[in-house]
C-alpha atoms as a PDB file:
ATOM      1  CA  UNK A   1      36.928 147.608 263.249  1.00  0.00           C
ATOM      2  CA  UNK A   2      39.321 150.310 262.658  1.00  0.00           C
ATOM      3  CA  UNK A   3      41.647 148.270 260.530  1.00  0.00           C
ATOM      4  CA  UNK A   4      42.691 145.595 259.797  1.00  0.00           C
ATOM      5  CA  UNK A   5      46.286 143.368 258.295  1.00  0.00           C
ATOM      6  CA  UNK A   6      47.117 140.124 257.551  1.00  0.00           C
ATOM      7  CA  UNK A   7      50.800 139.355 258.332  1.00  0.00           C
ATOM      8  CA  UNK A   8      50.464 135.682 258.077  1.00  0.00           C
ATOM      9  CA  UNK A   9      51.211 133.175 260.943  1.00  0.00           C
ATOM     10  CA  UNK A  10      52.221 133.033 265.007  1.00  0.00           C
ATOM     11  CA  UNK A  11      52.479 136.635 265.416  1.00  0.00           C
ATOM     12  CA  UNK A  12      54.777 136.824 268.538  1.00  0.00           C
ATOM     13  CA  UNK A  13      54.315 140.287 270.462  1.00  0.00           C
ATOM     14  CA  UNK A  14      53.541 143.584 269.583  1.00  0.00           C
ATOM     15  CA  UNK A  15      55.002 147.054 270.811  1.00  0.00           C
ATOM     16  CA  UNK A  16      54.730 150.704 269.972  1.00  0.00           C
ATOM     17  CA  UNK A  17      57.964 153.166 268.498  1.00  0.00           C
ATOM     18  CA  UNK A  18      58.944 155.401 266.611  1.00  0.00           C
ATOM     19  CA  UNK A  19      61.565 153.498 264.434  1.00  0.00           C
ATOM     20  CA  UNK A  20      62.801 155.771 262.146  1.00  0.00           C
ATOM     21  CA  UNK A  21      62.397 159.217 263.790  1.00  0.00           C
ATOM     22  CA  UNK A  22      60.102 161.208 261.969  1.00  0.00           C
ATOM     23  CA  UNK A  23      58.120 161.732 265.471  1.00  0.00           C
ATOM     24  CA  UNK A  24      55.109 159.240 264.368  1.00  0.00           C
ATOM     25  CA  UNK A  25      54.769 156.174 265.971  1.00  0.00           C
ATOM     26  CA  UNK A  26      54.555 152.554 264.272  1.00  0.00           C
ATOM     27  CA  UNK A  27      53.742 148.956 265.602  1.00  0.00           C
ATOM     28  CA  UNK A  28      56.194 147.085 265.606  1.00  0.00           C
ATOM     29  CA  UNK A  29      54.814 143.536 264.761  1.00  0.00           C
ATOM     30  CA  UNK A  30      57.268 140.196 265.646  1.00  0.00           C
ATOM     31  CA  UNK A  31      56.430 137.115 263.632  1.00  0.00           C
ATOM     32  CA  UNK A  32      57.085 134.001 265.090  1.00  0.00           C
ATOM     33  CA  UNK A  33      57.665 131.453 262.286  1.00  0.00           C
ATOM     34  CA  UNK A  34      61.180 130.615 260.758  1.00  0.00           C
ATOM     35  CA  UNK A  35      62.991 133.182 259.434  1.00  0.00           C
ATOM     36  CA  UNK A  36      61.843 135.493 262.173  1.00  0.00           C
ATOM     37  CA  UNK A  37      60.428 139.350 260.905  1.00  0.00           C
ATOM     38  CA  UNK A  38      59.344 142.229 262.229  1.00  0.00           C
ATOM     39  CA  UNK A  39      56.686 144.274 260.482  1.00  0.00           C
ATOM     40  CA  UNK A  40      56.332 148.191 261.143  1.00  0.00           C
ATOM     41  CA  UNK A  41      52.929 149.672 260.618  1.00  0.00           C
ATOM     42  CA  UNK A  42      52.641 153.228 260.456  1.00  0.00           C
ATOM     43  CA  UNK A  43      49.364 155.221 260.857  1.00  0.00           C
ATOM     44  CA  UNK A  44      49.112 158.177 257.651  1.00  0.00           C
ATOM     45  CA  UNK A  45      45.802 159.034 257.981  1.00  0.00           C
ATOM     46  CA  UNK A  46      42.436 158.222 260.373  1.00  0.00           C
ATOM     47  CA  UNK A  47      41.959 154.578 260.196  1.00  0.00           C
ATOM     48  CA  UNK A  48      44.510 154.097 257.188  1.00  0.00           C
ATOM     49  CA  UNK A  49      47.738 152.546 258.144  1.00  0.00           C
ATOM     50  CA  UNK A  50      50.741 151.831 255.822  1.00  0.00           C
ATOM     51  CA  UNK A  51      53.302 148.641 255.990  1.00  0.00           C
ATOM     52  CA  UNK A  52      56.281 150.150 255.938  1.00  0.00           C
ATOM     53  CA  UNK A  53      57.959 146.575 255.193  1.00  0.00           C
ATOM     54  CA  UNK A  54      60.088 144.446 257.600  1.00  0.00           C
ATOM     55  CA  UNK A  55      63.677 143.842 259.423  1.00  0.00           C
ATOM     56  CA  UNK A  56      64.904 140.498 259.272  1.00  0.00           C
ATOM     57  CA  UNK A  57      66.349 137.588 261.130  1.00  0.00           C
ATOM     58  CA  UNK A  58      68.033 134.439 261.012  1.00  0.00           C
ATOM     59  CA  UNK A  59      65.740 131.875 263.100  1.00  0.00           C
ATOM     60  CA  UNK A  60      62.783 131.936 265.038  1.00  0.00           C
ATOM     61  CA  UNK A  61      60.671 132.628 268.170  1.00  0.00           C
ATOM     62  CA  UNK A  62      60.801 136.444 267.021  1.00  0.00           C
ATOM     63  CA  UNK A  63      60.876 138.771 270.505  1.00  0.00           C
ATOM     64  CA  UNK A  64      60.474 142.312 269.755  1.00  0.00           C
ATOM     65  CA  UNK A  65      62.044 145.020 273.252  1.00  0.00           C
ATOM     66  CA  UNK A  66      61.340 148.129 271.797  1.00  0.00           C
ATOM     67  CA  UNK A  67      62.853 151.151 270.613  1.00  0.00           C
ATOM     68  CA  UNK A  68      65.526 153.701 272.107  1.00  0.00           C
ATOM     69  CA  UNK A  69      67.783 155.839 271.234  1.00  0.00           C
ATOM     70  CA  UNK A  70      70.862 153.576 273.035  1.00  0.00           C
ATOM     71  CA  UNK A  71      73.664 155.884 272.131  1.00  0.00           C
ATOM     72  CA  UNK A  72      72.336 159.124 272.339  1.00  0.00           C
ATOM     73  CA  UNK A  73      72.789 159.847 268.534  1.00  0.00           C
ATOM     74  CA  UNK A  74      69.683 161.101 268.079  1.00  0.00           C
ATOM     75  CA  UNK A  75      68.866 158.309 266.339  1.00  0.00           C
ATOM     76  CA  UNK A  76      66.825 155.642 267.619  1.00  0.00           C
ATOM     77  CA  UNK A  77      67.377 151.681 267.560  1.00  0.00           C
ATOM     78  CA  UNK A  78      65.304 148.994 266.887  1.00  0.00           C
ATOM     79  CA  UNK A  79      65.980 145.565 268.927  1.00  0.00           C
ATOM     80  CA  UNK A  80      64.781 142.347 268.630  1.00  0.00           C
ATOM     81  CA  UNK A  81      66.071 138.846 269.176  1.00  0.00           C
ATOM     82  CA  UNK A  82      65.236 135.277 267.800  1.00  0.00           C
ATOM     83  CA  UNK A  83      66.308 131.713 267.879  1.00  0.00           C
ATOM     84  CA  UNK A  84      68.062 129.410 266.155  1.00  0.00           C
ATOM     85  CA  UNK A  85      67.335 125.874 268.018  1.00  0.00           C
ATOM     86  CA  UNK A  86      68.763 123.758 265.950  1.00  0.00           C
ATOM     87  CA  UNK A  87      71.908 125.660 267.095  1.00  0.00           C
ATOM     88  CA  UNK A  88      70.871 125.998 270.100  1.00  0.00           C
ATOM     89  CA  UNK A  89      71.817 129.749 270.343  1.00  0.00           C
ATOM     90  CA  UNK A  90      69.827 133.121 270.391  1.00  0.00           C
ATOM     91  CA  UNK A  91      70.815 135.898 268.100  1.00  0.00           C
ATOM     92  CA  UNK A  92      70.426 139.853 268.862  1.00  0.00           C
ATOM     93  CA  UNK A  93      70.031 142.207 266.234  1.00  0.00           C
ATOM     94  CA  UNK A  94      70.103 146.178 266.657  1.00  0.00           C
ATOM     95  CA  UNK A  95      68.489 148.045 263.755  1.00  0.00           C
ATOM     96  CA  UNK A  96      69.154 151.759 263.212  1.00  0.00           C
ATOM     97  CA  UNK A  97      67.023 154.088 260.097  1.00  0.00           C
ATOM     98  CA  UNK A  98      66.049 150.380 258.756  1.00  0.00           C
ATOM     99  CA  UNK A  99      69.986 149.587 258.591  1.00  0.00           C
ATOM    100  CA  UNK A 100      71.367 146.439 260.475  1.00  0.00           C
ATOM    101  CA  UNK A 101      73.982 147.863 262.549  1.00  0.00           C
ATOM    102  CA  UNK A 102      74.914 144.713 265.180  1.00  0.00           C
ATOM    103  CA  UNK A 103      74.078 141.278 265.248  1.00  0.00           C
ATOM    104  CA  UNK A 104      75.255 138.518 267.178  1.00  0.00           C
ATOM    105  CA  UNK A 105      75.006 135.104 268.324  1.00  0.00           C
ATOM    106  CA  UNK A 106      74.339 135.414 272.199  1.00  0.00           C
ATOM    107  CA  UNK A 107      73.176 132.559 273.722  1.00  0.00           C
ATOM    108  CA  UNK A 108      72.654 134.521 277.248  1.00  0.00           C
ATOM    109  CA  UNK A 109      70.090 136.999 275.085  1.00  0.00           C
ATOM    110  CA  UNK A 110      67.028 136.038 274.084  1.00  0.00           C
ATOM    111  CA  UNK A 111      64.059 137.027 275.645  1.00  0.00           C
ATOM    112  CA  UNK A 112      65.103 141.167 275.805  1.00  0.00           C
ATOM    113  CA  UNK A 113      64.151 144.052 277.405  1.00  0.00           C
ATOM    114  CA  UNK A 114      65.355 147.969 276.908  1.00  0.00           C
ATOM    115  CA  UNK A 115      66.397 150.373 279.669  1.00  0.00           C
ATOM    116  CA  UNK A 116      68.766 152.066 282.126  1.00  0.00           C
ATOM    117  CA  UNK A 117      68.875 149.902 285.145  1.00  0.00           C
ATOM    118  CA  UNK A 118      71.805 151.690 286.903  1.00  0.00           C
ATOM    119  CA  UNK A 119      70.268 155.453 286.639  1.00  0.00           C
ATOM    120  CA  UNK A 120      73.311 156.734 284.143  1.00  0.00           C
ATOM    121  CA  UNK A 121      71.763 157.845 281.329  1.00  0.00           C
ATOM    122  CA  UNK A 122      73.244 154.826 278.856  1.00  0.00           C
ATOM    123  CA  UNK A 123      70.470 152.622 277.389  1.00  0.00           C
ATOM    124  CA  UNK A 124      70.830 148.941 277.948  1.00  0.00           C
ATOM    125  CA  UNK A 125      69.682 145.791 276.509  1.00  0.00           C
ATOM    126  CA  UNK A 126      68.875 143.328 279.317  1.00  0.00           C
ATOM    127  CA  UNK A 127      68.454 139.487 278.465  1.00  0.00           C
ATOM    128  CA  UNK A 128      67.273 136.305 279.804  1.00  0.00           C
ATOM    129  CA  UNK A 129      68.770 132.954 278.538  1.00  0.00           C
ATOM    130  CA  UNK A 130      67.940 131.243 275.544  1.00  0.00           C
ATOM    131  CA  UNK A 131      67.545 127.848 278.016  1.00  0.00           C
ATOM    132  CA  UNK A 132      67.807 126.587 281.332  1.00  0.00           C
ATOM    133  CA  UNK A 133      70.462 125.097 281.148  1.00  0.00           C
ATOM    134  CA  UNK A 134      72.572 128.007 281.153  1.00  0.00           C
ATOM    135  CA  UNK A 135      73.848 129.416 284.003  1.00  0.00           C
ATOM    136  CA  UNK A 136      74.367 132.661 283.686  1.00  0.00           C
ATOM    137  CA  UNK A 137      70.880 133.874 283.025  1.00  0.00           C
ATOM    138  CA  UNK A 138      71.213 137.637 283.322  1.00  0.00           C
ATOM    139  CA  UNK A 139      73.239 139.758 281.312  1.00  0.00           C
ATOM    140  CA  UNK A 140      73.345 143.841 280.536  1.00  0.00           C
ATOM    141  CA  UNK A 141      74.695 145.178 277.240  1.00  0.00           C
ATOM    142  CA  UNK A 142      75.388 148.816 277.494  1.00  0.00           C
ATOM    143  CA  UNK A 143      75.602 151.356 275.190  1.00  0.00           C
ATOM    144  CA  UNK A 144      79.129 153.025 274.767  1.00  0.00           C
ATOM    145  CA  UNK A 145      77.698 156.231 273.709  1.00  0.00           C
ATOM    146  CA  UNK A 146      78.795 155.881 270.445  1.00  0.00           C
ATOM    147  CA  UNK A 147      79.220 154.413 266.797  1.00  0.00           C
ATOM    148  CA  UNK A 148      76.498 151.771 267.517  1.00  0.00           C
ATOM    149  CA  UNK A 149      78.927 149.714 270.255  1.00  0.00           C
ATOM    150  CA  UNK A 150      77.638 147.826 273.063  1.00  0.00           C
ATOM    151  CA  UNK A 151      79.707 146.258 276.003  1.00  0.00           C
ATOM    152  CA  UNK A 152      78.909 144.116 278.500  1.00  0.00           C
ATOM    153  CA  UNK A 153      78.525 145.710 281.993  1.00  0.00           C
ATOM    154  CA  UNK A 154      76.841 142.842 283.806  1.00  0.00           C
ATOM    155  CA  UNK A 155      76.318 139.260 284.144  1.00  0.00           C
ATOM    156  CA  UNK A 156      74.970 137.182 286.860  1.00  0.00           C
ATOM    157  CA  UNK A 157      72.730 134.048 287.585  1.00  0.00           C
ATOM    158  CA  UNK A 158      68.960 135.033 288.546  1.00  0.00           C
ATOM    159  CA  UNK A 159      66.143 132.460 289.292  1.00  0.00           C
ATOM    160  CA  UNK A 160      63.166 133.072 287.296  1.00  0.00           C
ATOM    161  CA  UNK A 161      61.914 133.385 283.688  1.00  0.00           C
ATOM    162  CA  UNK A 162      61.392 135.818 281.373  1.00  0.00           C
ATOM    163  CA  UNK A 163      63.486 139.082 282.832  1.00  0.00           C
ATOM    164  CA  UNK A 164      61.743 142.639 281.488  1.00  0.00           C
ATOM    165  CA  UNK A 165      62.322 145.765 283.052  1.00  0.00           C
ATOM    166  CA  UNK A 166      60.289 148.385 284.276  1.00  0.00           C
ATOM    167  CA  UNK A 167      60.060 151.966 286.447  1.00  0.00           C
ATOM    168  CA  UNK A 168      58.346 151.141 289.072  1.00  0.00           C
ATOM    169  CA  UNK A 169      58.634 154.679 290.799  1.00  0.00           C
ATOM    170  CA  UNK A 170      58.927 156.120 287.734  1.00  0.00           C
ATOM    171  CA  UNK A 171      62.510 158.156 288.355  1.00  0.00           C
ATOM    172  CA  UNK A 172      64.727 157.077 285.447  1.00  0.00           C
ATOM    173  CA  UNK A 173      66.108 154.190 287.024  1.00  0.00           C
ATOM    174  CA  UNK A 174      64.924 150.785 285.890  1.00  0.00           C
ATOM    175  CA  UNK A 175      63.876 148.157 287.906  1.00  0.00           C
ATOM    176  CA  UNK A 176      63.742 144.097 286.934  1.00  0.00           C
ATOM    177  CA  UNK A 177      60.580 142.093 287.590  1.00  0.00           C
ATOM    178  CA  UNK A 178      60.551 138.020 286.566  1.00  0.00           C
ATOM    179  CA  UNK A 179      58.193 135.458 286.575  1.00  0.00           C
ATOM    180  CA  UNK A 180      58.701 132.016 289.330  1.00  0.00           C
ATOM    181  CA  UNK A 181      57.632 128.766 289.353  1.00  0.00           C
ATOM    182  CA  UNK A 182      55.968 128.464 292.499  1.00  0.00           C
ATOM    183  CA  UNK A 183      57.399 124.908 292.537  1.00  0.00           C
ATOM    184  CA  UNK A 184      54.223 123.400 291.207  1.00  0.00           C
ATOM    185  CA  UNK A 185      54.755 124.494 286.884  1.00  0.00           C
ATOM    186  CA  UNK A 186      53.040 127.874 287.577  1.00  0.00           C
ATOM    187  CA  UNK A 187      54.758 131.021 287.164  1.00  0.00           C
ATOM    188  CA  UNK A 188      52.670 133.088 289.585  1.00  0.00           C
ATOM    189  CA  UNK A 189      54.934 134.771 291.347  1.00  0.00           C
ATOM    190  CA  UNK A 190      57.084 137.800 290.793  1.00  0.00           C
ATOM    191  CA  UNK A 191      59.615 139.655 291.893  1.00  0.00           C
ATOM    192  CA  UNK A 192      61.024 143.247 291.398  1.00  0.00           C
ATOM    193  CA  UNK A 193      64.922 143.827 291.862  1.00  0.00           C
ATOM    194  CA  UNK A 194      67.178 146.646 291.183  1.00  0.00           C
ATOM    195  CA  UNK A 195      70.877 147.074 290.213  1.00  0.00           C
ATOM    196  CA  UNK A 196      73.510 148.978 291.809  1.00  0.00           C
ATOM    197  CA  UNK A 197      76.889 148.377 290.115  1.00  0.00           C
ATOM    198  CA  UNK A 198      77.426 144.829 290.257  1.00  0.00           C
ATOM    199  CA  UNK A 199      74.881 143.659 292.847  1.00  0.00           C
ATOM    200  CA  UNK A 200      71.595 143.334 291.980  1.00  0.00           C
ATOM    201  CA  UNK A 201      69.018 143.255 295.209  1.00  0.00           C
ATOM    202  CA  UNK A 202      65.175 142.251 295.578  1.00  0.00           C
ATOM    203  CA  UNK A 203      62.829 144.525 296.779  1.00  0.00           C
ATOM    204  CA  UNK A 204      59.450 142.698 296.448  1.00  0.00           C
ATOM    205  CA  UNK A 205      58.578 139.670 296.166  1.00  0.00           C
ATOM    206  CA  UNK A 206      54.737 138.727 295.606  1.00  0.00           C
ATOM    207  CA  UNK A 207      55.392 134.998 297.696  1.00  0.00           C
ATOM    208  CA  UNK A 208      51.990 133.513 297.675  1.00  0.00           C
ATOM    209  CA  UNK A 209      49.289 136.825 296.955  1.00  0.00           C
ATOM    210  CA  UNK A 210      49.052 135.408 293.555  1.00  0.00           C
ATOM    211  CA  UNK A 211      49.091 131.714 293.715  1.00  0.00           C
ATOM    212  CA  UNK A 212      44.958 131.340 294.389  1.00  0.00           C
ATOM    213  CA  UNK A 213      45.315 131.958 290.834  1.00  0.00           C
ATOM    214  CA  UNK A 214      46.403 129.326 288.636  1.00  0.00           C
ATOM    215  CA  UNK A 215      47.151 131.219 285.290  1.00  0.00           C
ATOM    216  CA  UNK A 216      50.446 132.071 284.466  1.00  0.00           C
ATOM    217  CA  UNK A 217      51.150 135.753 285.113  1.00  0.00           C
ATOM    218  CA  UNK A 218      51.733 137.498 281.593  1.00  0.00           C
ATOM    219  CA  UNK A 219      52.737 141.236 282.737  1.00  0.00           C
ATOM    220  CA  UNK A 220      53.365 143.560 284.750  1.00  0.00           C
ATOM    221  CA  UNK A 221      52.777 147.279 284.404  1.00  0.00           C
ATOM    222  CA  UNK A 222      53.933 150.091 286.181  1.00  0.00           C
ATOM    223  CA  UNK A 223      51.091 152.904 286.530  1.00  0.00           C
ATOM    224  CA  UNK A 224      51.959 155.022 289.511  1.00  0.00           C
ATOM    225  CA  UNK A 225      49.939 156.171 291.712  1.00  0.00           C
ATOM    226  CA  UNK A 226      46.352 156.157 290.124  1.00  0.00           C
ATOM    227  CA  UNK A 227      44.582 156.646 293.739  1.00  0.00           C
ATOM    228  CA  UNK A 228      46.648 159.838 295.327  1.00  0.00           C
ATOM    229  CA  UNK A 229      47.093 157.667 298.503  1.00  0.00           C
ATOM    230  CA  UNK A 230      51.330 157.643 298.234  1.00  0.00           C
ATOM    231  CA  UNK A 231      51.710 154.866 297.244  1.00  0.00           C
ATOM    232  CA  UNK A 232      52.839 152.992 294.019  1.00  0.00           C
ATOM    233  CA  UNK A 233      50.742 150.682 292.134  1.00  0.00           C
ATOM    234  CA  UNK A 234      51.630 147.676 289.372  1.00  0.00           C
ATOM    235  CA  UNK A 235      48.942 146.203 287.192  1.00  0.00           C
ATOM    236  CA  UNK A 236      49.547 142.768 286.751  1.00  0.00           C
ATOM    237  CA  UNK A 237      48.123 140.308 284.290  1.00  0.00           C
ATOM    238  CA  UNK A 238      47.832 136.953 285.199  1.00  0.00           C
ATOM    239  CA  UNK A 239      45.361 134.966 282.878  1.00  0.00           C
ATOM    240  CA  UNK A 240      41.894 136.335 282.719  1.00  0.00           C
ATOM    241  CA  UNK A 241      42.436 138.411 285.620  1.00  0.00           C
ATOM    242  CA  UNK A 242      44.326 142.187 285.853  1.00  0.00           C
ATOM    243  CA  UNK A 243      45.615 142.713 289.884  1.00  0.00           C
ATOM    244  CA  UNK A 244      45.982 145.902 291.088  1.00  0.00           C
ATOM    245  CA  UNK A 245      48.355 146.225 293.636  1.00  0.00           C
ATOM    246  CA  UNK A 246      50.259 148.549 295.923  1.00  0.00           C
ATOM    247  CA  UNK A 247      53.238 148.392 297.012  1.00  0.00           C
ATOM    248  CA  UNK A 248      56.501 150.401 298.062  1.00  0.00           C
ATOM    249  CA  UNK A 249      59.958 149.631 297.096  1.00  0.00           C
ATOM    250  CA  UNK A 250      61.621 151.987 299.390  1.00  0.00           C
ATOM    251  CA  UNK A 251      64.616 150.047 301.177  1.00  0.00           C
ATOM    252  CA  UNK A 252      67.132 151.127 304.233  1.00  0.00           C
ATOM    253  CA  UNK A 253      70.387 151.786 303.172  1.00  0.00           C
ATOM    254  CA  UNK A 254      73.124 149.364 304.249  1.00  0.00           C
ATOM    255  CA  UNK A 255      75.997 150.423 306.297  1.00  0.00           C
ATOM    256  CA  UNK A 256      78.947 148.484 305.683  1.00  0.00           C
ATOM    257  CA  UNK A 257      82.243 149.207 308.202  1.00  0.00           C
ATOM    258  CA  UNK A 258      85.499 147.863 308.200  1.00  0.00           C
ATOM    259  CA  UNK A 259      88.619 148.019 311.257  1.00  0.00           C
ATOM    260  CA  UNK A 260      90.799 150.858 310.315  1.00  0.00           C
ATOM    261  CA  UNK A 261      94.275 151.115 312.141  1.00  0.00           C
ATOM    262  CA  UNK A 262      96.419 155.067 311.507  1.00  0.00           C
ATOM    263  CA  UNK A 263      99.285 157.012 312.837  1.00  0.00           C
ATOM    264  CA  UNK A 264      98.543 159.133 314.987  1.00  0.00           C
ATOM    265  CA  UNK A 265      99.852 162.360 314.531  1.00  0.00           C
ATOM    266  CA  UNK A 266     102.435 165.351 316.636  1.00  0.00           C
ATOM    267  CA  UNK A 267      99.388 165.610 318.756  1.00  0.00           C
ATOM    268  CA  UNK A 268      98.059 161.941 319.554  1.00  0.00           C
ATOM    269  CA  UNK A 269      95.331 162.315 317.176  1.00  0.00           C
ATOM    270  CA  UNK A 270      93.965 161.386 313.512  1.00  0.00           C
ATOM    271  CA  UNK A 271      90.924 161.120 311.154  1.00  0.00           C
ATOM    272  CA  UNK A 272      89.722 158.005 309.682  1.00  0.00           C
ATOM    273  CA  UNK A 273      86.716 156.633 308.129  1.00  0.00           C
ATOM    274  CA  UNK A 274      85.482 153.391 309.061  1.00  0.00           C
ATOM    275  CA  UNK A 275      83.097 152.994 305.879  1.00  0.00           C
ATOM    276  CA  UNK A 276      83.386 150.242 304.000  1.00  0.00           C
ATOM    277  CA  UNK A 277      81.511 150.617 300.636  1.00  0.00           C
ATOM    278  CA  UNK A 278      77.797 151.679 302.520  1.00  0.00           C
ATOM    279  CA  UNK A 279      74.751 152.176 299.995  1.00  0.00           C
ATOM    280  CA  UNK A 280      71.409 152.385 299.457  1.00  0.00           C
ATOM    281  CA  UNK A 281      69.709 149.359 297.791  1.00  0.00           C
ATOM    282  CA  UNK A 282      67.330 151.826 295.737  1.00  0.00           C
ATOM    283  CA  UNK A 283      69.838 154.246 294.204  1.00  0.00           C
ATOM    284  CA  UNK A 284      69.401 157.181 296.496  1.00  0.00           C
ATOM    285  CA  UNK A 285      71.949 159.704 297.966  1.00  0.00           C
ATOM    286  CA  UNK A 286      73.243 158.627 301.400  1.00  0.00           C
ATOM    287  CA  UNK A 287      74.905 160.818 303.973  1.00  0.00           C
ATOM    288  CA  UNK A 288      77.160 159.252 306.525  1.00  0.00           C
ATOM    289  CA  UNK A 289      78.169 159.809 309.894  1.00  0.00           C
ATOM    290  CA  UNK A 290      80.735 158.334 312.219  1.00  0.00           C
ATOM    291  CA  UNK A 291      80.190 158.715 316.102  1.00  0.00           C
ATOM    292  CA  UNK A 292      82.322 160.279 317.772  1.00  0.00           C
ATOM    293  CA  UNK A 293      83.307 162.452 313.976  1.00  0.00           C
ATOM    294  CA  UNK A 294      86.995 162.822 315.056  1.00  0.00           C
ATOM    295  CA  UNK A 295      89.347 163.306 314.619  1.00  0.00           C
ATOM    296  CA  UNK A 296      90.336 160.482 317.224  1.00  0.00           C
ATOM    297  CA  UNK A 297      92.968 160.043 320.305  1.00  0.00           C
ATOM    298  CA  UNK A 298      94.873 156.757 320.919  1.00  0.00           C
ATOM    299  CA  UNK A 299      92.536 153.698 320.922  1.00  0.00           C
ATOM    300  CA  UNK A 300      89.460 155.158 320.454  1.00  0.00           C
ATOM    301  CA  UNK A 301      86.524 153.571 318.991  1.00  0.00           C
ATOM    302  CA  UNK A 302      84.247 154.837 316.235  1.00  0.00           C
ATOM    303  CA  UNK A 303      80.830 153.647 314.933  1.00  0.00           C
ATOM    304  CA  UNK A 304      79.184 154.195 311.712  1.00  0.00           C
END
């Protein structure tokens, strides 16, 4: 035994940062129990750790995302979220040097996750609802680059529980995964999803490979490409068990054409483009082509 603290009751979840910048990782520990804290334990010396004391919130059900430097300061945040169920409302709280610097009631954030789903460089904070019976269970707070500020860039319904985010192929560009009831009060299935501006597609869904099982599955890790065959893995934790599986994400792009009607010009002839917002589902650079390229004569037809 290495070491060991007592912190006192329902310890929540535990995750690894360095909160205040000095390039020395802590644990950040949540506490569950009413009023919700968050304890950061800091390694000074082999097998001697240090409390370094704890942030602070106003209910319970303490969920602990991580840390990030969100704005690009150069300073990192600390986020966390709780509950207040009495209210029935969640509350997010951003914590900068050990300094509270926003806090809200937000009933569509509670159960939180940190990164940059869209591939811009911004950190987000992604949340789930604080119950089911809201509607509007998805919802992305992103950085504004500066002075702490956070506005919301995206908000949708999404089927599913618990919404965390993860790099699956490990480019920069977050992807979600969720737990599902399979319909019969076991959330053993998942599915990954990615965002591209406001639409957010799925690109893997587990279906049944899972449901022989009938723990709940816990997490999900994204670990590459351990074997050298090409192809990505995710370790995921369901009950007793850890599942290694492989899997590729890779989608076609999606061509999208509309009618397009122009004047010819002096010569019986004019360009147009027929696309009509054509992307790729996983982020990636597209080139299009129109056949025939043009420019085109009276009546004539173009594909994309």
């Amino acid at each position: 035994m290495r070491y060991t603290e007592e912190l006192g009751n329902f310890i929540e979840n535990t995750v690894a940062g360095d909160s205040d910048g000095n390039g020395q990782k802590e644990f950040l520990i949540a506490r569950e129990f009413f009023p919700s804290q968050l304890f950061i334990l800091e390694a000074i010396a082999d097998n001697t750790y240090v409390n370094r004391g704890s942030l602070t919130g106003l209910g319970g059900n303490n969920s602990v995302a991580g840390v990030s430097d969100l704005d690009g300061d150069g300073a990192p945040e600390t986020v966390f979220s709780d509950d207040q169920f009495d209210l029935q409302r969640g509350n997010l709280y951003v914590y900068e040097n050990g300094s509270l610097v926003s806090q809200g009631p937000d009933q569509e954030m509670l159960s939180i996750s940190l990164g940059d789903t869209d591939g811009n460089g911004l950190g987000e904070i992604i949340g789930s609802p604080f119950n089911e019976t809201i509607t509007n269970d998805l919802k992305i707070l992103e950085s504004t680059g500066a002075n702490d500020a956070f506005v919301e860039v995206f908000r949708g319904p999404r089927d599913g529980y618990n919404l965390y985010v993860l790099d699956v192929d490990q480019n920069g560009r977050a992807e979600f995964w969720r737990r599902i009831d399979n319909g019969s009060g076991q959330m053993n299935v998942f599915t990954l999803a990615n965002r591209t501006g406001s639409t957010i597609t799925d690109i893997y869904n587990s279906g049944s490979l899972l449901q022989g099982f009938s723990d709940d599955i816990t997490n999900i890790l994204a670990i590459g490409d351990t074997d050298n065959n090409g192809s990505l893995e995710l370790a995921v934790v369901q009950g007793n068990q850890i599942h290694i599986l492989e899997l590729s994400t890779n989608q076609p792009p999606t061509a999208t054409c509309q009618d397009v009607t122009v004047s010819a010009g002096s010569n019986c002839t004019a360009d147009a483009s027929i696309d009509n917002g054509s992307f790729d589902p996983d982020g990636d650079p597209i080139t299009l082509t129109q056949s025939p390229s043009g420019p085109y004569s009276l009546a004539r037809v173009s594909e994309l």
